[in-house]
N, C-alpha and C. Protein backbone atom coordinates (compact mmCIF):
# COMPACT_ATOMS: atom_id res chain seq x y z
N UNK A 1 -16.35 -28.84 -6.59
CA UNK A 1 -14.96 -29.15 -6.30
C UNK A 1 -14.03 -28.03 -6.76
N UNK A 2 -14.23 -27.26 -8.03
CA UNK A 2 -13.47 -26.17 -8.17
C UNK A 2 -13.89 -24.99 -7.41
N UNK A 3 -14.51 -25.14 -7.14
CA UNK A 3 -14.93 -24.25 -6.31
C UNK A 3 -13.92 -23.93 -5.07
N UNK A 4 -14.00 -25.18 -4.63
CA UNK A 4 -13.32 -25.08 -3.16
C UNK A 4 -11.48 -24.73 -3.14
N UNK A 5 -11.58 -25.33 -4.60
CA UNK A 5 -9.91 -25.35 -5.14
C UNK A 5 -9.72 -24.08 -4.88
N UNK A 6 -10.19 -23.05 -5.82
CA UNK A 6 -10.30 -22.01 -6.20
C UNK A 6 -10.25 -21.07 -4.93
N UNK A 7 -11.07 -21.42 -3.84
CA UNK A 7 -11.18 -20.84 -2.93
C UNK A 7 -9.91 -21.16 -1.54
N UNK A 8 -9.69 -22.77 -2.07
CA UNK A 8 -8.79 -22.56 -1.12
C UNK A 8 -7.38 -21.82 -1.47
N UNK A 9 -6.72 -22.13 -3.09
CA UNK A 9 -5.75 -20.76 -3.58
C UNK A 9 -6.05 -19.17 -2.99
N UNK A 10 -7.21 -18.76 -3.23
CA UNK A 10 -7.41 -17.36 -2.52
C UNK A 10 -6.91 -17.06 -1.19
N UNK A 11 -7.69 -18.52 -0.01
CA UNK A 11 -7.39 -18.09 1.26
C UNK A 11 -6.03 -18.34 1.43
N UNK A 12 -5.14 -19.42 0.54
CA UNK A 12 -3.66 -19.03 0.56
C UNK A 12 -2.88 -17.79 0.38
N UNK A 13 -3.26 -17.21 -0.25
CA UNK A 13 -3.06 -16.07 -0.90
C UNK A 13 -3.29 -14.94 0.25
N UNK A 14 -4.68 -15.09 0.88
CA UNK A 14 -4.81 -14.28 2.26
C UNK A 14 -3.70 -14.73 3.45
N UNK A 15 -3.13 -16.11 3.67
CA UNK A 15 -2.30 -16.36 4.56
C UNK A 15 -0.99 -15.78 4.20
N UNK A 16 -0.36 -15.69 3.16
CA UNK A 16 0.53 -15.17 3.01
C UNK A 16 0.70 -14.19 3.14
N UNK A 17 -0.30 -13.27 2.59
CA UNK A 17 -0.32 -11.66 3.33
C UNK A 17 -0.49 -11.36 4.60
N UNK A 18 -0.80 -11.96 5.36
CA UNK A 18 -0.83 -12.39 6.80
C UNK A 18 0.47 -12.69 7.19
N UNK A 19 1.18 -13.78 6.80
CA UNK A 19 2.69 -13.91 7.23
C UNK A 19 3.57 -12.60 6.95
N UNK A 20 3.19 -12.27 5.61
CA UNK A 20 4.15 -10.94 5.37
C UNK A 20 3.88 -9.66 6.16
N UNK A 21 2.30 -9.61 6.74
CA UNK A 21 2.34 -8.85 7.13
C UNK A 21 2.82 -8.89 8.96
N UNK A 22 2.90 -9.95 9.27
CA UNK A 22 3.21 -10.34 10.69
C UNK A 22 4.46 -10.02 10.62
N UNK A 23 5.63 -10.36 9.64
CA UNK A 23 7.12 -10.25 9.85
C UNK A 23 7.08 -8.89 9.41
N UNK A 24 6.34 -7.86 8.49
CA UNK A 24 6.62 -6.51 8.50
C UNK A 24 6.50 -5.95 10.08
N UNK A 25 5.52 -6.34 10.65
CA UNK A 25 5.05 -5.50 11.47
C UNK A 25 6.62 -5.87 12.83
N UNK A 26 6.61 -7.08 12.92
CA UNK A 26 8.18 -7.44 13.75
C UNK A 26 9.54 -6.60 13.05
N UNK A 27 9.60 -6.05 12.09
CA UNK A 27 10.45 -5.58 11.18
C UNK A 27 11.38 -6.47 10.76
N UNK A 28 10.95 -7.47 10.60
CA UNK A 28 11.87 -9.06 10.03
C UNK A 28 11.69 -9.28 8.23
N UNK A 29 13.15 -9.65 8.00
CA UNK A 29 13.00 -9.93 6.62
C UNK A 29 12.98 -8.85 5.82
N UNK A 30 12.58 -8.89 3.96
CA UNK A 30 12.35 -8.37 3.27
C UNK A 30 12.21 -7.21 3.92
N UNK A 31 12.01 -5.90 3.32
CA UNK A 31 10.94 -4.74 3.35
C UNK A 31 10.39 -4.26 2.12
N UNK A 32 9.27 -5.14 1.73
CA UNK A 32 8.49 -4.46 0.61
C UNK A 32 7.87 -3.20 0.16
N UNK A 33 8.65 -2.22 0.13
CA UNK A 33 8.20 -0.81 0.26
C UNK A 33 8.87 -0.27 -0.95
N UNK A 34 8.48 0.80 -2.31
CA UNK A 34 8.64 1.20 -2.87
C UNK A 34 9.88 2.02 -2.87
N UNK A 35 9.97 3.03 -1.62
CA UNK A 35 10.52 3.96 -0.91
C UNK A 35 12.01 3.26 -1.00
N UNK A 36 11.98 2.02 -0.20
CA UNK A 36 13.24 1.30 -0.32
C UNK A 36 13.65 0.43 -1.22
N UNK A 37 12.89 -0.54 -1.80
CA UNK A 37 13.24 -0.88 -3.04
C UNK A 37 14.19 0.15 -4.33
N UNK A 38 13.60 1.44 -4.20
CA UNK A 38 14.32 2.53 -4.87
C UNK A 38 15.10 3.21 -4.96
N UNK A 39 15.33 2.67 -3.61
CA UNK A 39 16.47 3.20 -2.62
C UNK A 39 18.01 3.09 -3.21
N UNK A 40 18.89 3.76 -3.36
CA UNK A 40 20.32 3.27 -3.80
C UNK A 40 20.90 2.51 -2.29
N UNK A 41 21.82 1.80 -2.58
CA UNK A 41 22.39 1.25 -1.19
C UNK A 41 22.81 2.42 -0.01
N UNK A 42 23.68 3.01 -0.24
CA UNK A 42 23.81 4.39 0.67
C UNK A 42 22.86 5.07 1.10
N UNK A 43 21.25 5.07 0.17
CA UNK A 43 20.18 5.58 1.31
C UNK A 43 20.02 4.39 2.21
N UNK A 44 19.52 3.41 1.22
CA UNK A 44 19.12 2.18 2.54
C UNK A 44 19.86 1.76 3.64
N UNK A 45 21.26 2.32 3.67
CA UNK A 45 22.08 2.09 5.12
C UNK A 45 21.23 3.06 5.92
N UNK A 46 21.07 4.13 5.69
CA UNK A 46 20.69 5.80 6.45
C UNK A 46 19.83 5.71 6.83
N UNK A 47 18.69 5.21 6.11
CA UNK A 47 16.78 5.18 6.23
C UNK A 47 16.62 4.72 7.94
N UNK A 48 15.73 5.29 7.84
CA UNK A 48 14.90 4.85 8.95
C UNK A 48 13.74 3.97 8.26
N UNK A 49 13.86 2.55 8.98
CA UNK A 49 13.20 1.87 7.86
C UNK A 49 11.82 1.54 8.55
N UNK A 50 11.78 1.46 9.63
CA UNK A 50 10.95 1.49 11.26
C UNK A 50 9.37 1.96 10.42
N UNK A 51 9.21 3.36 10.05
CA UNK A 51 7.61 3.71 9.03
C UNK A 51 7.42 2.92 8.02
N UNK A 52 8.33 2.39 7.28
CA UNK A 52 8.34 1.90 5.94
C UNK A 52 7.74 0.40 6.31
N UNK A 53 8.51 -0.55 7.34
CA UNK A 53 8.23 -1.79 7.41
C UNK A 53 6.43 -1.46 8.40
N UNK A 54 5.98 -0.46 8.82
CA UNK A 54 5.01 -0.35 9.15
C UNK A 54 3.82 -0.33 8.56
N UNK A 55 3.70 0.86 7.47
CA UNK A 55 3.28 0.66 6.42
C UNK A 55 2.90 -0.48 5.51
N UNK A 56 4.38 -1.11 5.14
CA UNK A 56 3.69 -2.34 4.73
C UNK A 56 3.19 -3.32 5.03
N UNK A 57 3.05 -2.97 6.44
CA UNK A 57 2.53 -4.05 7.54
C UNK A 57 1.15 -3.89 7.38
N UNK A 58 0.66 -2.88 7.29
CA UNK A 58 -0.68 -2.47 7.64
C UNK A 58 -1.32 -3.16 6.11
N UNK A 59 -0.88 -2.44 4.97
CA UNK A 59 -0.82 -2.89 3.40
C UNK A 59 -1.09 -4.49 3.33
N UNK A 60 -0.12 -5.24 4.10
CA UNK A 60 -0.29 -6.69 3.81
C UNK A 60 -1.47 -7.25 4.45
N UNK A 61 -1.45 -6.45 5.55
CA UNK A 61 -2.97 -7.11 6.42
C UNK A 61 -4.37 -6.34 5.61
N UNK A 62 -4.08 -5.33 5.36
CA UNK A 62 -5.47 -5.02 4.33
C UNK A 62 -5.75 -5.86 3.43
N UNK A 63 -4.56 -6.05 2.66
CA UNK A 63 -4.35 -7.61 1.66
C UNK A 63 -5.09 -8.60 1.77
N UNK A 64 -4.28 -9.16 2.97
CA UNK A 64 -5.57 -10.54 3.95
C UNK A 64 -6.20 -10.41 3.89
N UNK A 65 -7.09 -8.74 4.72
CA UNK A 65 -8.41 -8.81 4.70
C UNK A 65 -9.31 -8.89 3.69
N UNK A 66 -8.62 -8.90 2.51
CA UNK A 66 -9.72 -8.67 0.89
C UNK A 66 -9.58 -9.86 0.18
N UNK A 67 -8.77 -10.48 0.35
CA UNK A 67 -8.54 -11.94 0.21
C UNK A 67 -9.33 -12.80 0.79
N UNK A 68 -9.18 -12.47 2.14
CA UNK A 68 -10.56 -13.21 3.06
C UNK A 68 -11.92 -13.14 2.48
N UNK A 69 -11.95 -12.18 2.68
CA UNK A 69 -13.23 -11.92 2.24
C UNK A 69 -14.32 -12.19 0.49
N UNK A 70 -12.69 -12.24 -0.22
CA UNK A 70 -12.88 -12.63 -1.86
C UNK A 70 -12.87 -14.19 -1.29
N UNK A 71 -12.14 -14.93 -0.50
CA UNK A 71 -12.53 -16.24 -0.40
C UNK A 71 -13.43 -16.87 0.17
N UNK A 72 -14.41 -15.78 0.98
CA UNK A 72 -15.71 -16.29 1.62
C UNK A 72 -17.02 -15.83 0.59
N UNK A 73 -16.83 -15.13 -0.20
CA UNK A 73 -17.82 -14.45 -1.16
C UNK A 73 -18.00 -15.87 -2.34
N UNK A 74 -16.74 -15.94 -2.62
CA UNK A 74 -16.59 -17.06 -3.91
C UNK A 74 -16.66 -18.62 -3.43
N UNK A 75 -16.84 -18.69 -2.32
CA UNK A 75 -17.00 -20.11 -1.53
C UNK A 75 -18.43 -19.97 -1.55
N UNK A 76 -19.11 -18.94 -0.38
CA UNK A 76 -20.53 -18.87 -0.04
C UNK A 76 -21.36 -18.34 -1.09
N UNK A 77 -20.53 -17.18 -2.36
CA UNK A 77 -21.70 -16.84 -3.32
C UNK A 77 -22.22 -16.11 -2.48
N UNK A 78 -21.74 -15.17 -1.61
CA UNK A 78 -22.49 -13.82 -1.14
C UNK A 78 -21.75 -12.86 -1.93
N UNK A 79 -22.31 -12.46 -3.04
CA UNK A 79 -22.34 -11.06 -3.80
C UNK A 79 -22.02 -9.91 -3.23
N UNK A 80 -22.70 -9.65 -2.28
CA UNK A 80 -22.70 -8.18 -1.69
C UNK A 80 -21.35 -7.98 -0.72
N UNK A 81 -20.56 -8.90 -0.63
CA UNK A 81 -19.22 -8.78 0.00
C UNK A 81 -18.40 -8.28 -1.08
N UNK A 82 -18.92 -7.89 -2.33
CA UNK A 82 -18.30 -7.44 -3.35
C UNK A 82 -18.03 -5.90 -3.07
N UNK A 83 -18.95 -4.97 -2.34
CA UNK A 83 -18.77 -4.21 -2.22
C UNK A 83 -17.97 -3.46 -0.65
N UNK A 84 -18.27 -4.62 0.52
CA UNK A 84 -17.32 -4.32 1.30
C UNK A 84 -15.51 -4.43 0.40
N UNK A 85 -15.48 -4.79 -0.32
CA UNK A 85 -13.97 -5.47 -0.71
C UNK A 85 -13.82 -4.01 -1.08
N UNK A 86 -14.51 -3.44 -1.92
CA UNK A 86 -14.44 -2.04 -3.08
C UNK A 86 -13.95 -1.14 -2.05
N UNK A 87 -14.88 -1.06 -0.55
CA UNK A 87 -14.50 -0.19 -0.18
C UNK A 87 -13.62 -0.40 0.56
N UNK A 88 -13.14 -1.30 1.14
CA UNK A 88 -11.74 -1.56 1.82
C UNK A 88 -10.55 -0.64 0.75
N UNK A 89 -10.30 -1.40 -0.48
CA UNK A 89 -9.49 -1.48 -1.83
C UNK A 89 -9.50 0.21 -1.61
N UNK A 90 -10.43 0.94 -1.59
CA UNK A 90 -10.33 2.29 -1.72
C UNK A 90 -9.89 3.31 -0.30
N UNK A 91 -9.72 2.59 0.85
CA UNK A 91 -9.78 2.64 2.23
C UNK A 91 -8.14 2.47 2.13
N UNK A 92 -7.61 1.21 1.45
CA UNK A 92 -6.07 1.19 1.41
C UNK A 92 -5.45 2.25 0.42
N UNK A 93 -6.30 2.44 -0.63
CA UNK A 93 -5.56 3.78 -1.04
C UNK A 93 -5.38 5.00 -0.63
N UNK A 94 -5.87 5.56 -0.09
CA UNK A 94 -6.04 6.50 0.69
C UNK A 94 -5.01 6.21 1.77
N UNK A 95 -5.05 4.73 2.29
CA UNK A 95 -4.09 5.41 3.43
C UNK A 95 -2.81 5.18 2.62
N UNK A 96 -2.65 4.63 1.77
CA UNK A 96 -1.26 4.09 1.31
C UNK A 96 -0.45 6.13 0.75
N UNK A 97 -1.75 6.96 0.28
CA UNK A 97 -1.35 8.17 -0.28
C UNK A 97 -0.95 9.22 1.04
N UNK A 98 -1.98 8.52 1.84
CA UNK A 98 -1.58 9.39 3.30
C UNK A 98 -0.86 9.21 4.43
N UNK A 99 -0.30 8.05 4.34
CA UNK A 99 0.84 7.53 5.21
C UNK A 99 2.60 7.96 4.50
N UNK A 100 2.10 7.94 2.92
CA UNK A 100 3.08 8.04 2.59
C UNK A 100 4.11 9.78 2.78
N UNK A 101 2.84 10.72 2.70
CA UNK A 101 3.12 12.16 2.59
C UNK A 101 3.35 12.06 4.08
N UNK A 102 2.81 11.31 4.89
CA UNK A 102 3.22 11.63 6.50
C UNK A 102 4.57 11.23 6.62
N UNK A 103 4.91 10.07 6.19
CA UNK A 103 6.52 9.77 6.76
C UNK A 103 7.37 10.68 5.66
N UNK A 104 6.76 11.21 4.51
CA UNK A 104 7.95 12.08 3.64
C UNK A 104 8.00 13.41 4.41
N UNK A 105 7.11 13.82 5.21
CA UNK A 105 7.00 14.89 5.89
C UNK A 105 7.80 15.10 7.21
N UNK A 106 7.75 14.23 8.06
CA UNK A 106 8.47 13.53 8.98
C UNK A 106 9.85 13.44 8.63
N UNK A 107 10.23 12.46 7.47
CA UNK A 107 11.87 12.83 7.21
C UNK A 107 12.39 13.93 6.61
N UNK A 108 11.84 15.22 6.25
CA UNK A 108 11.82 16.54 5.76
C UNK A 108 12.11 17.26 7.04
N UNK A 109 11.39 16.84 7.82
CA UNK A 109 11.29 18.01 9.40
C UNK A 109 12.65 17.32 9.79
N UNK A 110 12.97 15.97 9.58
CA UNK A 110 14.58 16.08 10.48
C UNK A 110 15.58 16.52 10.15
């Protein structure tokens, strides 16, 4: 029974990154992005916010996907989904370092 508890909090946890990442990708709502969060108000009028809410679009659905997958591992007790997760986790860093130098590069060239 805790088990399933446990597992069903996780796959909540995957739906939500799923919702957040559905309204990033519409560019609705929030924009959870570092870039803008940091932003003083006078940049965030200026920004082009269009890469940023993209980004975290992609970010939230990687989210889901490791969530999912932490909630089918810890439900079913398949172990070895331990290491698809690792390499996802390391798959989002990378792009999170290389998306980011692309759009700083991009607003440099304009």
């Amino acid at each position: 029974m805790q088990e399933i508890i446990a597992a069903g909090i996780i796959f909540l946890i995957a739906l939500i990154a799923l919702w957040l990442s559905i309204r990033s990708f519409m560019e609705k709502g929030f924009l959870f992005n570092n870039a803008y969060i940091w932003a003083s108000e006078q940049e965030r009028e200026s920004m082009d916010k269009k890469p940023y809410y993209r980004q975290s679009a992609i970010m939230f659905l990687f989210t889901c996907l490791i969530f999912l997958l932490n909630g089918f591992a810890f439900l079913f007790h398949i172990t070895w989904i331990f290491y698809i997760v690792i390499a996802i986790a390391i798959i989002v860093m990378v792009y999170a370092v290389i998306s980011s130098r692309a759009i700083e590069q991009k607003k440099q060239q304009k």
